[in-house]
Protein backbone atom coordinates (compact mmCIF):
# COMPACT_ATOMS: atom_id res chain seq x y z
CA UNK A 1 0.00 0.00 0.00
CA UNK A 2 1.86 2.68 -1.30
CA UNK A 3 5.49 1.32 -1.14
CA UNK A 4 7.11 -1.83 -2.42
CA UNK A 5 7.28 -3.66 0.63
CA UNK A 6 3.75 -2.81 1.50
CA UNK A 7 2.16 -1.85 4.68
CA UNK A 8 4.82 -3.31 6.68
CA UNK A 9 7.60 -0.99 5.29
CA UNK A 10 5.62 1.79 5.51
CA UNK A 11 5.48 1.44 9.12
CA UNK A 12 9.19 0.06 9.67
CA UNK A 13 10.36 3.40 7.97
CA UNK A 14 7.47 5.56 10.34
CA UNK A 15 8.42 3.54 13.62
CA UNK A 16 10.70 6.39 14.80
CA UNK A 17 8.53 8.94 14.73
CA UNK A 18 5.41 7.38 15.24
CA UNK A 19 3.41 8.57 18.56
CA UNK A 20 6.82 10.91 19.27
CA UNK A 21 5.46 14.19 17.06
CA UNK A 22 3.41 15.83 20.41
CA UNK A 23 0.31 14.68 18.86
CA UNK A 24 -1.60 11.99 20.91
CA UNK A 25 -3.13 9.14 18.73
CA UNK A 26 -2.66 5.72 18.88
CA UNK A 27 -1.69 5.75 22.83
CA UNK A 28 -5.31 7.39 23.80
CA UNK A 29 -6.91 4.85 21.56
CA UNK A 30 -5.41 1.73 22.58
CA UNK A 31 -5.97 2.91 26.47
CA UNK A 32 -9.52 2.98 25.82
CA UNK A 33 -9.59 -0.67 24.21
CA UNK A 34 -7.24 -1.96 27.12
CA UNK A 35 -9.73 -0.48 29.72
CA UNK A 36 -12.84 -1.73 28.12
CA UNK A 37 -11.22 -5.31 28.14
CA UNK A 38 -10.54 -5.36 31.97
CA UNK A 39 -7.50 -6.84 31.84
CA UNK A 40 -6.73 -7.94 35.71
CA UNK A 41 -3.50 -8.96 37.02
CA UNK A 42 -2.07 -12.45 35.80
CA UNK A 43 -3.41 -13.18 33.11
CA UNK A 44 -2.09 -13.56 29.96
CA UNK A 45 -2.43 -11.37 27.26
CA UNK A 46 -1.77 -10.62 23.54
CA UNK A 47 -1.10 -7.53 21.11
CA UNK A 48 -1.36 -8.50 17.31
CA UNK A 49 0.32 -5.45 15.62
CA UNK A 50 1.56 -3.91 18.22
CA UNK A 51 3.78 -1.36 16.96
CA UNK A 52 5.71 1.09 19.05
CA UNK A 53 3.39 -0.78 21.99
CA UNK A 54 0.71 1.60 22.31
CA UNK A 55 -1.62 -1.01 23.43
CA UNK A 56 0.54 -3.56 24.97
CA UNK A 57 2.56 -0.85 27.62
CA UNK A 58 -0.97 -0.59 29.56
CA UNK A 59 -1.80 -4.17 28.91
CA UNK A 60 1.43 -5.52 30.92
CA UNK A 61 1.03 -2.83 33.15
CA UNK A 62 -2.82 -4.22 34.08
CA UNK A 63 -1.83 -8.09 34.13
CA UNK A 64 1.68 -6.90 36.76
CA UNK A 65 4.32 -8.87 37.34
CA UNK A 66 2.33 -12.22 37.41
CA UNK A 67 0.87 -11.75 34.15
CA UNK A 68 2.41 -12.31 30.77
CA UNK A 69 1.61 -9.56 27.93
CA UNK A 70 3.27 -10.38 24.19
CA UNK A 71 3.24 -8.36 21.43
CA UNK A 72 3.86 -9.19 17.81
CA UNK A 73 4.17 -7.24 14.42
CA UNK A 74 5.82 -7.28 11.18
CA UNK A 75 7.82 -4.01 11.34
CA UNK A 76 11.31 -5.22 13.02
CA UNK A 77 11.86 -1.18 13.62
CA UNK A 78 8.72 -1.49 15.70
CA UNK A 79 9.35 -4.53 17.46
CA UNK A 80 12.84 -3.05 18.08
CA UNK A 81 11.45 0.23 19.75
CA UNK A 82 8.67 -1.25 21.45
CA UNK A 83 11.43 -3.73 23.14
CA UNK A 84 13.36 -0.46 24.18
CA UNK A 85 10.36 1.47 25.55
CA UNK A 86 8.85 -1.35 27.52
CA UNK A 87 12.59 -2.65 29.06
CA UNK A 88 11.40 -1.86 32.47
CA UNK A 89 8.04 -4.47 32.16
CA UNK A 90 9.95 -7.51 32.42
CA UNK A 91 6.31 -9.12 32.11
CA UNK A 92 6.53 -8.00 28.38
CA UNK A 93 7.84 -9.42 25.07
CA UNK A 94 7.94 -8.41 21.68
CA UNK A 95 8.81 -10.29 18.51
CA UNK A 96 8.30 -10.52 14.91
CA UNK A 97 4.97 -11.88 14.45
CA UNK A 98 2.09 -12.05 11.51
CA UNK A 99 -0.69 -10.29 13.15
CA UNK A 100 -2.88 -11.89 10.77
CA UNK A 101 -1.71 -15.34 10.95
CA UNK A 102 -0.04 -15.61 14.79
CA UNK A 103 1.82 -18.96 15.29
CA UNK A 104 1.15 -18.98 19.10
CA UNK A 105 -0.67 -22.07 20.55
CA UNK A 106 -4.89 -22.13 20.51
CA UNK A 107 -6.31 -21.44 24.16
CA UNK A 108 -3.26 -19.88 25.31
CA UNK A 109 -4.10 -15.97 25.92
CA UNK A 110 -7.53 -14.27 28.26
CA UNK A 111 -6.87 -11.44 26.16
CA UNK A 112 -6.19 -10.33 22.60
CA UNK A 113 -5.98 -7.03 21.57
CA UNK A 114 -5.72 -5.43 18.08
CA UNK A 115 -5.72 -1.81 17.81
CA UNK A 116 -5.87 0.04 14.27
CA UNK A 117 -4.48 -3.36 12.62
CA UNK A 118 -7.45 -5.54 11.40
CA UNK A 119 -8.26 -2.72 8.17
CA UNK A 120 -4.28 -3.28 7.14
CA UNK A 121 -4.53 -7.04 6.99
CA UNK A 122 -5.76 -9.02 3.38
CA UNK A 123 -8.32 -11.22 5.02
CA UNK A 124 -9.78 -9.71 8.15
CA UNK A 125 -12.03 -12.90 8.64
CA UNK A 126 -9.66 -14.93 8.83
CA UNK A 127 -7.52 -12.68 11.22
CA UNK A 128 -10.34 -12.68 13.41
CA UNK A 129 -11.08 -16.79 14.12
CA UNK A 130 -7.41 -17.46 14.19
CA UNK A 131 -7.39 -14.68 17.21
CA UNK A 132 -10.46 -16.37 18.64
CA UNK A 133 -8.69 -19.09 18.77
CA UNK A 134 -6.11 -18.41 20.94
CA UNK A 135 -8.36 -17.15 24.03
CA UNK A 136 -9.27 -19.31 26.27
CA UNK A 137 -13.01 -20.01 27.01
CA UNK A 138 -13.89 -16.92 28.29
CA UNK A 139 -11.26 -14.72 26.57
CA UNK A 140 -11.94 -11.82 25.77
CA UNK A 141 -10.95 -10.19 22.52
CA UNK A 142 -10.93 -6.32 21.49
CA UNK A 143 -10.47 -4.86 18.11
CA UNK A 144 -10.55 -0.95 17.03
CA UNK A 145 -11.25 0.41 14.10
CA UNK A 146 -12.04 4.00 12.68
CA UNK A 147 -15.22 5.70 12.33
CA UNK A 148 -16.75 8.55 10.57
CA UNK A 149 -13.01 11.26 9.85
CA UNK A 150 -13.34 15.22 10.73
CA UNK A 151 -13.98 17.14 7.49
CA UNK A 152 -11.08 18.98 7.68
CA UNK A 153 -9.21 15.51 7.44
CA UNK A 154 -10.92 14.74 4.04
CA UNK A 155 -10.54 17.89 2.55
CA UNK A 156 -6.43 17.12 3.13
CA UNK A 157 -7.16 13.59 2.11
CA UNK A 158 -8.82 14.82 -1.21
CA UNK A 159 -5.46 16.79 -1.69
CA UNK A 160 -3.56 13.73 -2.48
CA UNK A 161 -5.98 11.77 -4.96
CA UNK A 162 -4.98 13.40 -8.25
CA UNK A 163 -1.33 11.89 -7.17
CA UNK A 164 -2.22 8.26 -6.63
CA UNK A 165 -2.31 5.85 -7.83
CA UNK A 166 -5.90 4.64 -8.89
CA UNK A 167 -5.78 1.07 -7.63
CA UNK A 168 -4.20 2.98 -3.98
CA UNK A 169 -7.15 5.03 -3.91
CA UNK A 170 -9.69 2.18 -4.19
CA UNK A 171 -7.85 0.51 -1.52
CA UNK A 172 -8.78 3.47 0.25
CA UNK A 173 -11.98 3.73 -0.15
CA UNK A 174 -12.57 -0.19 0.34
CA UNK A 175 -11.22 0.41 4.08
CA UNK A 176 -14.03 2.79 4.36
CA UNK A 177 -17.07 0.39 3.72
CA UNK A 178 -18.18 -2.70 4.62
CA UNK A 179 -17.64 -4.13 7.95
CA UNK A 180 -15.26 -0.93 8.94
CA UNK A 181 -18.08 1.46 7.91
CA UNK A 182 -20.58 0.36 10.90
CA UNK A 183 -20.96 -1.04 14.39
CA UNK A 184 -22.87 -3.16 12.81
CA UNK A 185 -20.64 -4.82 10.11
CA UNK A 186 -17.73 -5.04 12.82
CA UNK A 187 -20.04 -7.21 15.18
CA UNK A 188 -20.90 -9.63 12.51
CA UNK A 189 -17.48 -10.12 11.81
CA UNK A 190 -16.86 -10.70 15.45
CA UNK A 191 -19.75 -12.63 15.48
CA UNK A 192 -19.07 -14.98 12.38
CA UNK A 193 -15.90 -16.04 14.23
CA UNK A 194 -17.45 -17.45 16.80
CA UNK A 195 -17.70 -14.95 19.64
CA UNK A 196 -20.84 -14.25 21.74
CA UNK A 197 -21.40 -11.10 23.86
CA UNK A 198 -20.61 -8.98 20.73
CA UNK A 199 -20.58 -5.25 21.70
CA UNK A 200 -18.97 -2.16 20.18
CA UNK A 201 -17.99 0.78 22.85
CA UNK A 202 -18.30 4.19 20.64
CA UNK A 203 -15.41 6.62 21.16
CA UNK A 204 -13.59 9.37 19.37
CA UNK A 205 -9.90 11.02 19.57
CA UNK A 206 -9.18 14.23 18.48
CA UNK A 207 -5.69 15.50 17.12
CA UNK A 208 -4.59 18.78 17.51
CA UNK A 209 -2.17 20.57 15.71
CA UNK A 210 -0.24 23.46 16.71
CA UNK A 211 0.84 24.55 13.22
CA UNK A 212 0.53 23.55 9.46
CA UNK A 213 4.06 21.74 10.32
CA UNK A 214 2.96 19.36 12.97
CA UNK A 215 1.18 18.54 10.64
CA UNK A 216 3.01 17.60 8.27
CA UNK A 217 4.97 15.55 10.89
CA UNK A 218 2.36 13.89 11.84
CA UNK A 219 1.13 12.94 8.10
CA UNK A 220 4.75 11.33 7.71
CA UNK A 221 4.39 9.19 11.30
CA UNK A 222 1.48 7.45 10.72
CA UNK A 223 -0.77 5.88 8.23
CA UNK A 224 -0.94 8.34 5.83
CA UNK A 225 2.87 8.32 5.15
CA UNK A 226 1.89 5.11 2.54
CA UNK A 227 0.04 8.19 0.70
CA UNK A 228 3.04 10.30 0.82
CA UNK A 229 5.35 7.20 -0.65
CA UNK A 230 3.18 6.63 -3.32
CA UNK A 231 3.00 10.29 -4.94
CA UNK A 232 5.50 10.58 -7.32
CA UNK A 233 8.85 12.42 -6.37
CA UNK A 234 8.12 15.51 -8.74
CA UNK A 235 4.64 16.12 -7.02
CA UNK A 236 5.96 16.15 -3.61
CA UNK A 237 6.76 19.86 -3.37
CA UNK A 238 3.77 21.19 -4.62
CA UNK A 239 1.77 18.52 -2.74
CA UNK A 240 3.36 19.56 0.31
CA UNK A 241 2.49 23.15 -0.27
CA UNK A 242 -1.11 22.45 -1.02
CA UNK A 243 -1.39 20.56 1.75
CA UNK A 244 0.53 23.21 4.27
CA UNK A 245 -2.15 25.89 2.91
CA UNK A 246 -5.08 23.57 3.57
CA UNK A 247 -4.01 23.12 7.22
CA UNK A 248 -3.08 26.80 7.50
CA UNK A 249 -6.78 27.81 6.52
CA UNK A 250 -8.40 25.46 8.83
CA UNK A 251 -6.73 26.92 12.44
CA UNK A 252 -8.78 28.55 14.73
CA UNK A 253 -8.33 31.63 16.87
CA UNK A 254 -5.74 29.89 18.64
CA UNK A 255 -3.82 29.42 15.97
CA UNK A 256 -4.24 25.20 16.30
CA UNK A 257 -6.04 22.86 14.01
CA UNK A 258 -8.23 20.11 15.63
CA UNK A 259 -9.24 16.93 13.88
CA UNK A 260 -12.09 14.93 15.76
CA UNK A 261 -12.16 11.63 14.54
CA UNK A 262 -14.66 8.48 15.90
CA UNK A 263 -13.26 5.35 17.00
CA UNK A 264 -15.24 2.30 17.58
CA UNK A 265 -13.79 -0.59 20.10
CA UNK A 266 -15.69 -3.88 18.70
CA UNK A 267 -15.46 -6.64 21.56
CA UNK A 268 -16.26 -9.99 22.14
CA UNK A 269 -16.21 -13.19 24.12
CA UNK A 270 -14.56 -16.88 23.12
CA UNK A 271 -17.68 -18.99 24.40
């Protein structure tokens, strides 16, 4: 998505600035997931995709010493980071991992957590029942996705499709609908592999921006840096200008730009 080595590289070459731009995102997010899981002390938990271990930091921290928290992802800059950060958890372990695929033993976590991963992965399905296989009877399992984006995201957003690639852009836009564009569509996917208390916990996150700059940090530390790899080199400047102005007409009387953006935590129960 936007890169040669996919996904994955995108987010190896983002690890070391992602979360560390003074713009809260993925750490408020995944706090929200871990709390609405009730992780309690001892038990064993899981973070597919974990990243930079926004998630799996207040997971260990909830199981304590007697508990057992692993995380696993695909970006070995992430894994490497997340190792550093988390040095002082000795309940905590990170290693390279296929967050769609994990080759852990069934019935082996009470927890598994996936924050912002499950729209990255080819077959979300699938990702799902070999997650709800792991857990225990009685596991619990938590997954986050996006909902509806703050206009003034969009209108940035819009900035980049006349430099994309087509087949990027309807990527895009698939992530958008079907089971990511509802409560509903997330709890029958939850559902259909084989959980039962299906709930979704609404939520929302908003970024703010100091300056046009942050920004553009920001832009390059997350996600949306596979959108930035996959304009072509001669666009960048002008893209970069456009997209400067954009944020620049959008601050407020303070000066700062602030993107709302809803967040759904989809949760369920291994019977």
């Amino acid at each position: 998505m936007g890169s040669p080595d996919g996904i994955v590289g995108v987010f190896d070459r983002a690890a070391d600035t992602y979360e560390a731009v003074g713009v809260p995102w993925a750490g408020p997010i995944a706090a929200r997931l871990v709390a609405e899981l009730d992780t309690r002390p001892g038990e064993r938990v899981l973070d597919v995709g974990c990243g930079r271990g926004a998630a799996l930091g207040p997971l260990a921290e909830a199981v304590g010493a007697g508990g057992y928290a692993l995380g696993i992802d695909l970006a070995p800059r992430m894994i490497e980071l997340a190792a550093r950060d988390l040095a002082g958890l000795p309940q905590a372990e990170v290693r390279i991992g296929d967050a769609g695929a994990p080759d852990l033993p069934p019935s082996s976590f009470d927890v598994v957590a996936a924050s912002l991963v499950i729209f990255f992965l080819p077959d979300p399905a699938a990702a799902l029942r070999s997650w709800a296989e792991l857990l225990v009877s009685g596991g619990r399992l938590g997954v986050t996705t996006l909902g509806e984006k703050d206009p003034g995201w969009t209108a940035v957003d819009r900035l980049f499709e006349p430099h994309l690639p087509a087949d990027l852009v309807a990527a895009r836009a698939r992530g958008l609908r079907g089971p990511y564009s509802s409560d509903a569509g997330m709890e029958r996917l939850l559902s259909e592999a084989g959980l039962t208390k299906v709930r979704t916990i609404p939520d929302q996150v908003t970024a703010v921006f100091h300056d046009p700059e942050q920004f553009l940090a920001f832009s390059w530390s997350h996600g949306q840096r596979s959108m930035w790899e996959a304009v072509p080199q001669d666009d960048h400047a002008r893209l970069r200008e456009d997209v400067l102005a954009e944020i620049d007409r959008q601050r407020d009387a303070t000066g700062s730009v602030a993107f709302v953006q809803e967040v759904r935590h989809t949760l369920g129960v291994r019977p």
